[in-house]
Protein backbone atom coordinates (compact mmCIF):
# COMPACT_ATOMS: atom_id res chain seq x y z
CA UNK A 1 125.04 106.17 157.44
CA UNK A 2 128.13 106.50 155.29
CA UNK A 3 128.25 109.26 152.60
CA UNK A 4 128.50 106.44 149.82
CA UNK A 5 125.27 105.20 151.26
CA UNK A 6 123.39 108.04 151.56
CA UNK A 7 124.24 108.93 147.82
CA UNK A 8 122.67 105.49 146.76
CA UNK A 9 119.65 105.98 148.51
CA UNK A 10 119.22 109.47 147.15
CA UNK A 11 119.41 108.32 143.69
CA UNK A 12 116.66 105.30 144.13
CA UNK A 13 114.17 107.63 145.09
CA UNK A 14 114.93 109.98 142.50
CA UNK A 15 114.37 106.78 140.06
CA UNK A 16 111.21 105.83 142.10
CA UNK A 17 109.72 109.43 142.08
CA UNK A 18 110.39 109.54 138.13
CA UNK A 19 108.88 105.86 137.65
CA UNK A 20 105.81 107.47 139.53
CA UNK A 21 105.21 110.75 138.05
CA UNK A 22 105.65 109.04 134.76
CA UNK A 23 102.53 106.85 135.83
CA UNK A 24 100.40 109.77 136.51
CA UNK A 25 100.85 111.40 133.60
CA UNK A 26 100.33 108.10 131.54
CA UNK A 27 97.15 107.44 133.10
CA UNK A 28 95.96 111.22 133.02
CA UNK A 29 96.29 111.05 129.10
CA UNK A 30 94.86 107.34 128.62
CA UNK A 31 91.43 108.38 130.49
CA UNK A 32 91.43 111.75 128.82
CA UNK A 33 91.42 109.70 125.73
CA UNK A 34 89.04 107.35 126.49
CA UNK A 35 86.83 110.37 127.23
CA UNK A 36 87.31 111.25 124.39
CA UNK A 37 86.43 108.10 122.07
CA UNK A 38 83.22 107.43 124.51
CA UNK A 39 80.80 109.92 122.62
CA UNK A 40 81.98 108.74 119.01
CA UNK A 41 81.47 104.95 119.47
CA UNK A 42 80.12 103.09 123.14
CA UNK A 43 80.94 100.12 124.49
CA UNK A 44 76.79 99.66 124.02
CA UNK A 45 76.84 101.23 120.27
CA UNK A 46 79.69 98.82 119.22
CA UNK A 47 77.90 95.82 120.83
CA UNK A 48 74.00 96.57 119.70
CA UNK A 49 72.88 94.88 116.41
CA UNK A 50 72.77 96.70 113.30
CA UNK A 51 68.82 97.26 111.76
CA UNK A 52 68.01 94.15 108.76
CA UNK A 53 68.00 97.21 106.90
CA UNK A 54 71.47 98.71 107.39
CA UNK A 55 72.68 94.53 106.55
CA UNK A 56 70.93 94.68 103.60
CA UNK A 57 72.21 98.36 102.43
CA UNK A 58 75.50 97.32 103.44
CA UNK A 59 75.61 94.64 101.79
CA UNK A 60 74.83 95.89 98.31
CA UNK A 61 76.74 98.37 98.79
CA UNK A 62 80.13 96.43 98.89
CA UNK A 63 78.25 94.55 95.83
CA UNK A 64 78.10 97.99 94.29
CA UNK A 65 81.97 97.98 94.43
CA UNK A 66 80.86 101.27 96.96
CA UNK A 67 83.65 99.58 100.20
CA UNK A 68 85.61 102.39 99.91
CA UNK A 69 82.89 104.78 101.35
CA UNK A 70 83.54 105.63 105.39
CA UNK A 71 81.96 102.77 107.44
CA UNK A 72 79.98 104.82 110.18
CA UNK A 73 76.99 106.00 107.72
CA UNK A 74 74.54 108.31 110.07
CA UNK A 75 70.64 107.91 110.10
CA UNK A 76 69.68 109.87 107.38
CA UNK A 77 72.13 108.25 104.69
CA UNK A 78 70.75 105.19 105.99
CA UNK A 79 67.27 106.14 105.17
CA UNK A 80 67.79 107.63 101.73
CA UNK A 81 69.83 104.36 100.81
CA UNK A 82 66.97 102.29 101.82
CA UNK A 83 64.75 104.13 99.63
CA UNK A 84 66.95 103.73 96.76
CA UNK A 85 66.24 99.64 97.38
CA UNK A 86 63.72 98.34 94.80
CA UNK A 87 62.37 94.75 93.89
CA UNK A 88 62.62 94.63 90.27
CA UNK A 89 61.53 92.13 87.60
CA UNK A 90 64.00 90.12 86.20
CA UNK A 91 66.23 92.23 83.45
CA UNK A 92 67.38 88.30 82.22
CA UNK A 93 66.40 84.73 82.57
CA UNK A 94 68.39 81.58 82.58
CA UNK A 95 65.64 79.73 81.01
CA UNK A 96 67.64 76.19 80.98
CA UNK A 97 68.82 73.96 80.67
CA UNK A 98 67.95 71.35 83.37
CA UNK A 99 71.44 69.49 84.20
CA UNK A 100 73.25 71.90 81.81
CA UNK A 101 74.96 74.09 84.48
CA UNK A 102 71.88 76.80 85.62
CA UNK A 103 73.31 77.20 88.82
CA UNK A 104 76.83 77.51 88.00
CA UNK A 105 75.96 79.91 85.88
CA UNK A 106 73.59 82.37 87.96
CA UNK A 107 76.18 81.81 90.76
CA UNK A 108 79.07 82.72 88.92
CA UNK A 109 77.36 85.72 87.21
CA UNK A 110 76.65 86.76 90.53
CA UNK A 111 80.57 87.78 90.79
CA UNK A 112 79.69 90.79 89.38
CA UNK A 113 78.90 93.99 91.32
CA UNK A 114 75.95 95.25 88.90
CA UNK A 115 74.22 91.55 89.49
CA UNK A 116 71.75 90.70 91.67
CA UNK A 117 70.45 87.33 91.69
CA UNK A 118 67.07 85.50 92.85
CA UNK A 119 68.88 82.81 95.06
CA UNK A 120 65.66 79.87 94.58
CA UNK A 121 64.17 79.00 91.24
CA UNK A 122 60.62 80.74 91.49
CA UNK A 123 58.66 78.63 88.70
CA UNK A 124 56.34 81.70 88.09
CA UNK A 125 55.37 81.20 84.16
CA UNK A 126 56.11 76.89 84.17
CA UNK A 127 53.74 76.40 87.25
CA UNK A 128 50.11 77.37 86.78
CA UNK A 129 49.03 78.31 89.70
CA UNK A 130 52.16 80.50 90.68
CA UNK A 131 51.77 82.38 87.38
CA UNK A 132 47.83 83.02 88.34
CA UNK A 133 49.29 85.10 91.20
CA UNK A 134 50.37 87.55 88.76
CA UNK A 135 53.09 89.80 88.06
CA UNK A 136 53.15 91.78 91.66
CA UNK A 137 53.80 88.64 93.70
CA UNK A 138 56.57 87.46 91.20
CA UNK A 139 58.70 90.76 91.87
CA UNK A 140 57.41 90.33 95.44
CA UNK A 141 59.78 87.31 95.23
CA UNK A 142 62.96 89.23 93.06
CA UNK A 143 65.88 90.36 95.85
CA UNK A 144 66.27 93.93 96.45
CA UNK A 145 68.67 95.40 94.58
CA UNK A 146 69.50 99.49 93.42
CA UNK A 147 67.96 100.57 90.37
CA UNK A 148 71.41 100.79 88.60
CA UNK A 149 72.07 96.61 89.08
CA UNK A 150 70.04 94.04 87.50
CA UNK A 151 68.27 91.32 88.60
CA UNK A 152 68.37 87.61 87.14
CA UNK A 153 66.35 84.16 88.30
CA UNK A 154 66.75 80.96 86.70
CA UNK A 155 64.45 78.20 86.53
CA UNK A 156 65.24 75.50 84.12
CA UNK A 157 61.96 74.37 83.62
CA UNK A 158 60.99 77.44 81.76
CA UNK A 159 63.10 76.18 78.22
CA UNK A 160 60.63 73.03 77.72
CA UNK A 161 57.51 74.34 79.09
CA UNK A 162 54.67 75.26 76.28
CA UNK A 163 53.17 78.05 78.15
CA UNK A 164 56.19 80.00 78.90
CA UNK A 165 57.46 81.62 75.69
CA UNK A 166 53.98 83.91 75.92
CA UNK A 167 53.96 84.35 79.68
CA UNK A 168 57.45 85.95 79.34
CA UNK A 169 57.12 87.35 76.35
CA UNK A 170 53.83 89.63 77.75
CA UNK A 171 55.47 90.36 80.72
CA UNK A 172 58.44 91.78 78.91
CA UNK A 173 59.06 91.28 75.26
CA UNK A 174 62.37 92.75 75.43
CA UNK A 175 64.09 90.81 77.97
CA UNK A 176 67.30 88.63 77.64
CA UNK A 177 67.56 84.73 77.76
CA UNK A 178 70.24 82.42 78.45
CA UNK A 179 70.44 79.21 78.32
CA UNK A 180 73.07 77.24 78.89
CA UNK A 181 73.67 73.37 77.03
CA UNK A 182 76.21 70.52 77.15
CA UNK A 183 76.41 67.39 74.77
CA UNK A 184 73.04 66.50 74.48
CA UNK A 185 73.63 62.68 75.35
CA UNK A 186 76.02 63.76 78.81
CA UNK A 187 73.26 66.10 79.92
CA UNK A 188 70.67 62.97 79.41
CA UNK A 189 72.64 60.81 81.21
CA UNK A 190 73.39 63.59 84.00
CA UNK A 191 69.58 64.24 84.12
CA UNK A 192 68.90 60.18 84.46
CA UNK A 193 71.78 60.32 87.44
CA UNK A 194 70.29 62.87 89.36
CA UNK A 195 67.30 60.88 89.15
CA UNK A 196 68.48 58.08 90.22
CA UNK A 197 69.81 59.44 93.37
CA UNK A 198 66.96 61.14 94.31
CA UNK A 199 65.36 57.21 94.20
CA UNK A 200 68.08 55.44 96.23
CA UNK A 201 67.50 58.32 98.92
CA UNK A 202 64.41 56.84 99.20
CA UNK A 203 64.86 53.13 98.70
CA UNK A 204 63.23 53.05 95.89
CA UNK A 205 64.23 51.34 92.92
CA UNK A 206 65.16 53.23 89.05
CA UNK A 207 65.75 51.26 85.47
CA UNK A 208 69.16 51.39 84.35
CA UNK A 209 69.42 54.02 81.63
CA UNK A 210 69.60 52.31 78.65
CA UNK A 211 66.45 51.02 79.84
CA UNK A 212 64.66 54.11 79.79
CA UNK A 213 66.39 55.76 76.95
CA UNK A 214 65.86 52.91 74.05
CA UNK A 215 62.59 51.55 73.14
CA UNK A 216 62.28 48.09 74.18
CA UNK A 217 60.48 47.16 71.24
CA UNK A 218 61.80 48.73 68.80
CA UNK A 219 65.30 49.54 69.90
CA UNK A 220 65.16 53.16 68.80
CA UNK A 221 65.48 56.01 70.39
CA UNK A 222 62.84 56.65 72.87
CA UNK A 223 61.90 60.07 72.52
CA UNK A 224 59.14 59.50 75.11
CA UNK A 225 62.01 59.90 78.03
CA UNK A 226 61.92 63.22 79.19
CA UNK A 227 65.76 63.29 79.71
CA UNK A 228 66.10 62.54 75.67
CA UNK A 229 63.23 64.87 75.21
CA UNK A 230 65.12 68.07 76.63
CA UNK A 231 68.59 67.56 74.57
CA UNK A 232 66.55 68.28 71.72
CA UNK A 233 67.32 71.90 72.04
CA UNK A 234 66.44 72.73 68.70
CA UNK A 235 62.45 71.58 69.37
CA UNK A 236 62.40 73.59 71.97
CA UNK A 237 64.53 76.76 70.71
CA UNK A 238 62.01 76.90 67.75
CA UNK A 239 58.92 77.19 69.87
CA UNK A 240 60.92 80.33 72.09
CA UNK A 241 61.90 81.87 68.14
CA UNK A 242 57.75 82.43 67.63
CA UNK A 243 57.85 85.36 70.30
CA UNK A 244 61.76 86.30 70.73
CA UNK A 245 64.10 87.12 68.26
CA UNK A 246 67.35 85.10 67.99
CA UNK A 247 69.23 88.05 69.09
CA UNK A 248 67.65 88.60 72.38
CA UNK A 249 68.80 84.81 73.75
CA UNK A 250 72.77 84.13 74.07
CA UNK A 251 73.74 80.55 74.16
CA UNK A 252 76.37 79.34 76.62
CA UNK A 253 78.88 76.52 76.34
CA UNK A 254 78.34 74.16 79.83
CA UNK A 255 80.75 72.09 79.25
CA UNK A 256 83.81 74.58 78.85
CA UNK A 257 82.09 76.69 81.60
CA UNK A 258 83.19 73.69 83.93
CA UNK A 259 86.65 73.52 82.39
CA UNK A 260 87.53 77.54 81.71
CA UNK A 261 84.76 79.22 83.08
CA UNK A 262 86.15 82.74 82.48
CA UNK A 263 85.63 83.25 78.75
CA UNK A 264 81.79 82.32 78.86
CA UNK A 265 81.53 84.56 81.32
CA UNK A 266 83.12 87.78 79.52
CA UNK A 267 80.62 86.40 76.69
CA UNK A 268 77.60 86.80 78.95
CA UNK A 269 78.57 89.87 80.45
CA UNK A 270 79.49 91.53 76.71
CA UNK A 271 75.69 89.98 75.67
CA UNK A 272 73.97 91.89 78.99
CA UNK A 273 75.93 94.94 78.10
CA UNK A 274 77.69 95.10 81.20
CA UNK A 275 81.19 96.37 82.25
CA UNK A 276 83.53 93.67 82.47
CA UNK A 277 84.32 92.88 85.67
CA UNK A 278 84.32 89.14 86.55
CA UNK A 279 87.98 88.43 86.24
CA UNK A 280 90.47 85.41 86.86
CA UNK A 281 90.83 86.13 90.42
CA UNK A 282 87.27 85.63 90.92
CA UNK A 283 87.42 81.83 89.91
CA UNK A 284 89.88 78.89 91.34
CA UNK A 285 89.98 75.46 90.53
CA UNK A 286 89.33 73.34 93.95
CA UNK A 287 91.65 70.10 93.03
CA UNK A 288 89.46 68.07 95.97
CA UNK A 289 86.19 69.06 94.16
CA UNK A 290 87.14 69.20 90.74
CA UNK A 291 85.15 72.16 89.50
CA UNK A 292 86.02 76.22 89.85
CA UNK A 293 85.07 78.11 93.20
CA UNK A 294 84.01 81.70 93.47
CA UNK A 295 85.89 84.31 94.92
CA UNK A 296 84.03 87.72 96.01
CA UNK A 297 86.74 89.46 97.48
CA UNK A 298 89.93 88.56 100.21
CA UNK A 299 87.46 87.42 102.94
CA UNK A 300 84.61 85.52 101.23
CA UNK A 301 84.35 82.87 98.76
CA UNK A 302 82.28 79.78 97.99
CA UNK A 303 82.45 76.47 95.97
CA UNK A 304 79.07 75.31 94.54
CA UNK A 305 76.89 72.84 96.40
CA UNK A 306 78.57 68.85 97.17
CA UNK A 307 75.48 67.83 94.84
CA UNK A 308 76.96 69.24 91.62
CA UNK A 309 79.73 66.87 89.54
CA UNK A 310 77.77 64.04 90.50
CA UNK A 311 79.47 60.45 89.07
CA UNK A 312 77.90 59.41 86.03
CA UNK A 313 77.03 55.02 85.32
CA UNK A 314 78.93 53.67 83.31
CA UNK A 315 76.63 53.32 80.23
CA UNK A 316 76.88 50.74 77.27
CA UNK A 317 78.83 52.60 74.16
CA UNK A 318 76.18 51.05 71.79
CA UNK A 319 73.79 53.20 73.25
CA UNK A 320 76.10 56.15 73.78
CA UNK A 321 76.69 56.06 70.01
CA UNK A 322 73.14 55.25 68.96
CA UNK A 323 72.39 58.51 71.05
CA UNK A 324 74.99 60.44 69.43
CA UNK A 325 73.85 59.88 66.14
CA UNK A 326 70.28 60.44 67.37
CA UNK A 327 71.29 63.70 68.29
CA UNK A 328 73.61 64.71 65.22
CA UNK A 329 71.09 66.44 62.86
CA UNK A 330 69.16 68.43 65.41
CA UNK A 331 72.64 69.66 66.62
CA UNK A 332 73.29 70.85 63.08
CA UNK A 333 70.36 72.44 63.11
CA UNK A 334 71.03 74.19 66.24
CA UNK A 335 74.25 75.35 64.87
CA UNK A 336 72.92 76.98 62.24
CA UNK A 337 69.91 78.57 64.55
CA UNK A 338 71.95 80.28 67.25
CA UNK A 339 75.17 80.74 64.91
CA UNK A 340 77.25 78.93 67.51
CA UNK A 341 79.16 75.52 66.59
CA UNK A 342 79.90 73.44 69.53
CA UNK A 343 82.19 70.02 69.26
CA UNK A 344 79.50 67.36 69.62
CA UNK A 345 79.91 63.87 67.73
């Protein structure tokens, strides 16, 4: 073998006993490493389900605003956070109302980390034979929340119900309402439209509107349609004012909640005497849907159900306006009750 030859080989094994030794040591470390790991989080650990309990603490935590706080959390911390989890009676009601924007509302209060909200409507003081279940199973049915957060439910049905002024005001006679309005003859007509879906579902057939909202015979105003009934918000508002003070209810504008929700919402949270917290980012307008989505944070948000923004029939303007100036002077009056002016014909 010539010396040139010889050289050459001599310098690939050199290469090829370097490549090797390199190997070794590479592997030594990784499984020294990976011995290391093993006893702080297992393949098993990583893959077994998380206790309901831990979900649920975890959960409000982040709601808390508390993310920042390490994410392994040992047994003990889980414990005492669990015991910190109460059901609590409602601190505030949405008490209506119906077709005014309840939902929107509760969802988009929900945006804010010291809110906890009852996700169904739990018709404890409008339904009899909830309310005779008493007060234990109606916090049975509040979410858990920590002590610091409060807790709201809305039910509509509450702001035209008789019986529920009393029933709220002896379970707590210090507790904040809201309820929420539009322009009394739009909310009629969106109350007739959900209505009238819920009948074509079924096949079934529904009068048009001006039907049902003018008095065949003698082409008044029929005050005997329940969708007429509830835009009268000052009839209603007077029979709440016997137990509550004026003070304790905050009125919110629907229809600019739809169109610049942000400013009602500041509103609401000054009125609940919270920190404000619910800011721009939390609210987007969805072009396709034509209403504002939520935003918790950079992974989750959520746009309210396809239901809501439902297309209203055309009605006939002579009613519209007959309507309008049905409503006019209990719209003053309402004015001049709650202190807020709102741009209604």
């Amino acid at each position: 073998m010539l010396p040139a030859q010889q050289a050459l080989l001599r310098q690939k094994f050199l290469v090829l006993g370097s490549l090797a030794i390199g190997s070794l040591l590479y592997l030594v470390a990784r499984v020294g490493s990976l011995d290391r790991l093993q006893p702080i989080c297992s393949v098993e650990s990583r893959l077994a389900p998380r206790p309901l309990g831990q979900i649920l603490l975890r959960t409000l935590q982040y709601k808390r605003g508390l993310a920042h706080e390490p994410h392994r959390v040992n047994g003990t911390q889980e414990q005492v956070g669990l015991q910190r989890l109460v059901q609590q009676l409602p601190h505030a009601i949405i008490i209506g109302v119906r077709k005014g924007g309840t939902r929107a509302l509760l969802e988009m209060l929900n945006l804010h980390p010291a809110v906890v909200k009852a996700s169904q409507e739990i018709h404890f003081f409008d339904n009899d034979q909830n309310y005779a279940r008493g007060v234990d199973w109606y916090r049975q049915k509040m979410p858990f929340s920590f002590p610091q957060q409060i807790t709201i439910e809305k039910s509509p049905a509450y702001f035209i119900t008789e019986e529920v002024p009393e029933r709220i005001f002896k379970m707590n006679s210090s507790i904040k309402l809201l309820v929420i309005v539009r322009e009394p003859t739009t909310r009629a007509i969106s109350d007739y439209t959900q209505v009238l879906e819920g009948k074509e579902r079924k096949n079934k057939t529904y009068h048009k509107f001006e039907k049902l909202a003018i008095d065949a015979n003698t082409c008044e105003v029929n005050t005997k349609y329940k969708a007429v009934r509830t835009s009268i918000y000052t009839k209603h508002l007077e029979r709440w004012l016997k137990y509550f003070p004026v003070e304790q209810f905050h009125i919110v504008d629907g229809d600019r909640l739809i169109v610049d929700p942000l400013p009602e919402l500041q509103l609401v949270e000054q009125f609940l005497e919270l920190p404000s917290r619910i800011s721009q980012y939390n609210l987007y307008y969805n072009a396709t849907r034509g209403f504002y989505c939520l935003r918790f944070n950079v992974v989750f948000s959520k746009c309210l159900a396809g239901s809501k923004g439902r297309i209203h029939p055309d009605v006939d303007p002579p009613v519209v306006a007959k309507l309008q100036r049905f409503f006019h002077p209990f719209n003053q009056k309402f004015y001049q009750i709650t202190g807020r002016t709102f741009n209604w014909p």
